[in-house]
N, C-alpha and C. Protein backbone atom coordinates (compact mmCIF):
# COMPACT_ATOMS: atom_id res chain seq x y z
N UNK A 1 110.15 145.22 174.78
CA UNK A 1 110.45 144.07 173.97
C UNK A 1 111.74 143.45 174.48
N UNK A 2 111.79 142.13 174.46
CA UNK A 2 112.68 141.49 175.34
C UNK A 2 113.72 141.25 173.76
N UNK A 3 115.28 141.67 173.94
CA UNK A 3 116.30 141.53 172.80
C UNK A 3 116.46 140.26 172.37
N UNK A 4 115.92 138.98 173.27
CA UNK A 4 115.69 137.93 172.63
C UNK A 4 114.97 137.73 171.53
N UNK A 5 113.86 138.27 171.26
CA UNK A 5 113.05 137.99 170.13
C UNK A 5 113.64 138.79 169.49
N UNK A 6 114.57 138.98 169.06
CA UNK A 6 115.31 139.51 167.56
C UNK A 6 115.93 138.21 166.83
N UNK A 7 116.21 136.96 167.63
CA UNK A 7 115.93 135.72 166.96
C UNK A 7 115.05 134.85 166.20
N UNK A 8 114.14 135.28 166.60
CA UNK A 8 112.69 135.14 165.73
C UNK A 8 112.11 136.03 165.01
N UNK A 9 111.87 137.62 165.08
CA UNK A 9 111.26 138.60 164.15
C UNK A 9 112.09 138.52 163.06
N UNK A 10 110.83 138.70 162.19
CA UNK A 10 111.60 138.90 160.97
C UNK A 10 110.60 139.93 160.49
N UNK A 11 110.81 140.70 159.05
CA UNK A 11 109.85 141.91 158.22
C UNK A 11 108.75 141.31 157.87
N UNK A 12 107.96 141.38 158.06
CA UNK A 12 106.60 141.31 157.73
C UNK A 12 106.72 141.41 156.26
N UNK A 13 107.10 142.36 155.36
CA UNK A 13 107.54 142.80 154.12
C UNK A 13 108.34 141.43 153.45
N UNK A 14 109.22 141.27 153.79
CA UNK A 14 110.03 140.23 153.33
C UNK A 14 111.12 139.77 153.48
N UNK A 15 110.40 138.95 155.47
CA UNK A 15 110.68 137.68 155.90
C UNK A 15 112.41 138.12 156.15
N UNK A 16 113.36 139.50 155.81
CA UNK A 16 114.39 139.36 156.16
C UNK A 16 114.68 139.57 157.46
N UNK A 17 116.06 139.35 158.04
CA UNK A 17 116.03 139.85 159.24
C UNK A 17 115.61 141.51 159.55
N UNK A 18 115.97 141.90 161.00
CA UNK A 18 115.16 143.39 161.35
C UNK A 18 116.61 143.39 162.14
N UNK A 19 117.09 144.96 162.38
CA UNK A 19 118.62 145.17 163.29
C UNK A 19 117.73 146.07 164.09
N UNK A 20 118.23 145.90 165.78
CA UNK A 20 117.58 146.58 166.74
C UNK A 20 118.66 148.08 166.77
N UNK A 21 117.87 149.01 166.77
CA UNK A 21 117.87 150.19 167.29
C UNK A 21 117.52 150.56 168.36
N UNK A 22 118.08 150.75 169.73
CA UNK A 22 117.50 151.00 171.01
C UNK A 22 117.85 152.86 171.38
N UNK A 23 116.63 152.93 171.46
CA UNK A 23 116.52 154.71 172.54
C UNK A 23 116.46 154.89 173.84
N UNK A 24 115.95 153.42 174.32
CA UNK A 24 115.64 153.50 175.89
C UNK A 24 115.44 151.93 176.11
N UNK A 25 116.23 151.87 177.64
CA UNK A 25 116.02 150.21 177.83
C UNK A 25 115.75 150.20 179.11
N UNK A 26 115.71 149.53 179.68
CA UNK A 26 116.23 148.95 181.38
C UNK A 26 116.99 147.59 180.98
N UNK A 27 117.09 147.28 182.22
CA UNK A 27 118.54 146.29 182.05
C UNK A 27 117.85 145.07 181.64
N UNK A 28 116.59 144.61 181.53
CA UNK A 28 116.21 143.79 180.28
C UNK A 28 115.62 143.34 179.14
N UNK A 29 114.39 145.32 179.21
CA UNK A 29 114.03 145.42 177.83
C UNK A 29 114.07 146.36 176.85
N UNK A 30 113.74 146.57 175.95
CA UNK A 30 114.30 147.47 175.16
C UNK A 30 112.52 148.12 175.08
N UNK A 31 112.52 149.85 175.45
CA UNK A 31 111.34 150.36 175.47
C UNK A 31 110.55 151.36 174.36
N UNK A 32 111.78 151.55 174.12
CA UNK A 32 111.36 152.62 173.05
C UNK A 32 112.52 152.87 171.79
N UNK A 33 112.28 152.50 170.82
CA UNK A 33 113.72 152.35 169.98
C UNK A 33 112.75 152.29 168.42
N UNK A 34 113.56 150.89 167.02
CA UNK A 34 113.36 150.68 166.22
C UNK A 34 114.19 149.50 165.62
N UNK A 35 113.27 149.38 164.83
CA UNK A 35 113.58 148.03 164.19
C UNK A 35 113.83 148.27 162.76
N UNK A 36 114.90 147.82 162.06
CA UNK A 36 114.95 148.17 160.86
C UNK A 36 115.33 147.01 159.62
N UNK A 37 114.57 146.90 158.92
CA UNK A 37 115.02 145.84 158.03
C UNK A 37 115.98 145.82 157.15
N UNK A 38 117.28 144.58 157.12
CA UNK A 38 118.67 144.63 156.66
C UNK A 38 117.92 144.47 155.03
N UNK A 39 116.69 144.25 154.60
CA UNK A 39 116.93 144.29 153.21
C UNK A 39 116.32 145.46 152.38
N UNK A 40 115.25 145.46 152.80
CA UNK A 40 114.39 146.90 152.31
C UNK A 40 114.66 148.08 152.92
N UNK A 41 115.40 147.94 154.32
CA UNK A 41 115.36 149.12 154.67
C UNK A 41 113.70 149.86 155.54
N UNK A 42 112.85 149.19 155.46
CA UNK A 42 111.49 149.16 156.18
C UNK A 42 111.84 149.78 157.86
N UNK A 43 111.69 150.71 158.05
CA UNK A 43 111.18 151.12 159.89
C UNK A 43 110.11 150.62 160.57
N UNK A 44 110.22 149.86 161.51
CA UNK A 44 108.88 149.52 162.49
C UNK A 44 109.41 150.01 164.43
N UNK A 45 108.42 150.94 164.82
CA UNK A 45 108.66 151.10 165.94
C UNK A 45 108.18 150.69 167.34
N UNK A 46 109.38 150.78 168.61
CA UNK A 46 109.26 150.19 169.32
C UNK A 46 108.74 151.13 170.28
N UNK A 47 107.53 151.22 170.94
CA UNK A 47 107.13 151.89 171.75
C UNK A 47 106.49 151.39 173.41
N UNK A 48 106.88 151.75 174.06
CA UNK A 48 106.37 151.58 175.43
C UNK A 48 106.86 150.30 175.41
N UNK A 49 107.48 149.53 174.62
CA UNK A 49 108.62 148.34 174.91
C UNK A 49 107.50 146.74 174.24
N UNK A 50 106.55 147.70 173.28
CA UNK A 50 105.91 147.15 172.15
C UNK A 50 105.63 147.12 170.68
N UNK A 51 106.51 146.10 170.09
CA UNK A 51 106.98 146.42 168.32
C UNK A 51 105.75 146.46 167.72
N UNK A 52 105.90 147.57 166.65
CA UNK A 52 104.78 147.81 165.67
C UNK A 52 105.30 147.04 164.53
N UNK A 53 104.90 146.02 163.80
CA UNK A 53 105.18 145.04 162.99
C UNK A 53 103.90 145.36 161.49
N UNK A 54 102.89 145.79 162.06
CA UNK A 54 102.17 146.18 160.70
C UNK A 54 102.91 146.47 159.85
N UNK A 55 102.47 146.02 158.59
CA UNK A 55 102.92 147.10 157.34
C UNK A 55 102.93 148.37 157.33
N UNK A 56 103.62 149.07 156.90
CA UNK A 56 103.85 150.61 156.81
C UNK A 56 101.86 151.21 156.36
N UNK A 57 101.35 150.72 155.26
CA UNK A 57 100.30 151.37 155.39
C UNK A 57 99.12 150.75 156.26
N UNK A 58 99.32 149.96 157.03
CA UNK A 58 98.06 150.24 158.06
C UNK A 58 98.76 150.29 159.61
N UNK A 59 99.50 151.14 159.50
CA UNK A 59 99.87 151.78 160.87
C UNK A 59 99.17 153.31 160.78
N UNK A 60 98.38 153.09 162.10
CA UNK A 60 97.63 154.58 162.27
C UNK A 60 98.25 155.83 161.95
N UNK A 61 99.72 155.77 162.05
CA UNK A 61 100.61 157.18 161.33
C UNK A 61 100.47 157.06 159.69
N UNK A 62 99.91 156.34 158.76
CA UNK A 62 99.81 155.93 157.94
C UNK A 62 99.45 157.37 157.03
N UNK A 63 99.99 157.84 155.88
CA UNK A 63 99.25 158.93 155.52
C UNK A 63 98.00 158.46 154.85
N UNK A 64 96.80 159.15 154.60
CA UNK A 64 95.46 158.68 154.21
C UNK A 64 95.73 158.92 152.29
């Protein structure tokens, strides 16, 4: 995920901003990290340097 689009994402949940959490980058994307929302507090993760933006329950880690 390129750190530019942290100007545009916002929570799916509610529309607030998201603060980047990075675990792993190269020098221009961010690959594996998290996204966290400044109002709810909501986690969405960044994997293989692709944000999971679903809602918490239909992400396949989802408990049933």
């Amino acid at each position: 995920m390129k750190e530019s689009l942290m100007e545009i994402v916002r929570c799916p949940m509610d529309k607030q901003e998201l603060e980047l959490e990075v675990i792993q980058r190269t020098d221009d994307e961010v690959l594996e990290g998290r996204l966290v929302c400044s109002e709810c507090g909501e986690e969405y993760p960044i994997e293989e340097g692709i944000p999971n933006l679903l809602p918490p329950d239909m992400r396949e880690d989802a408990p049933a």
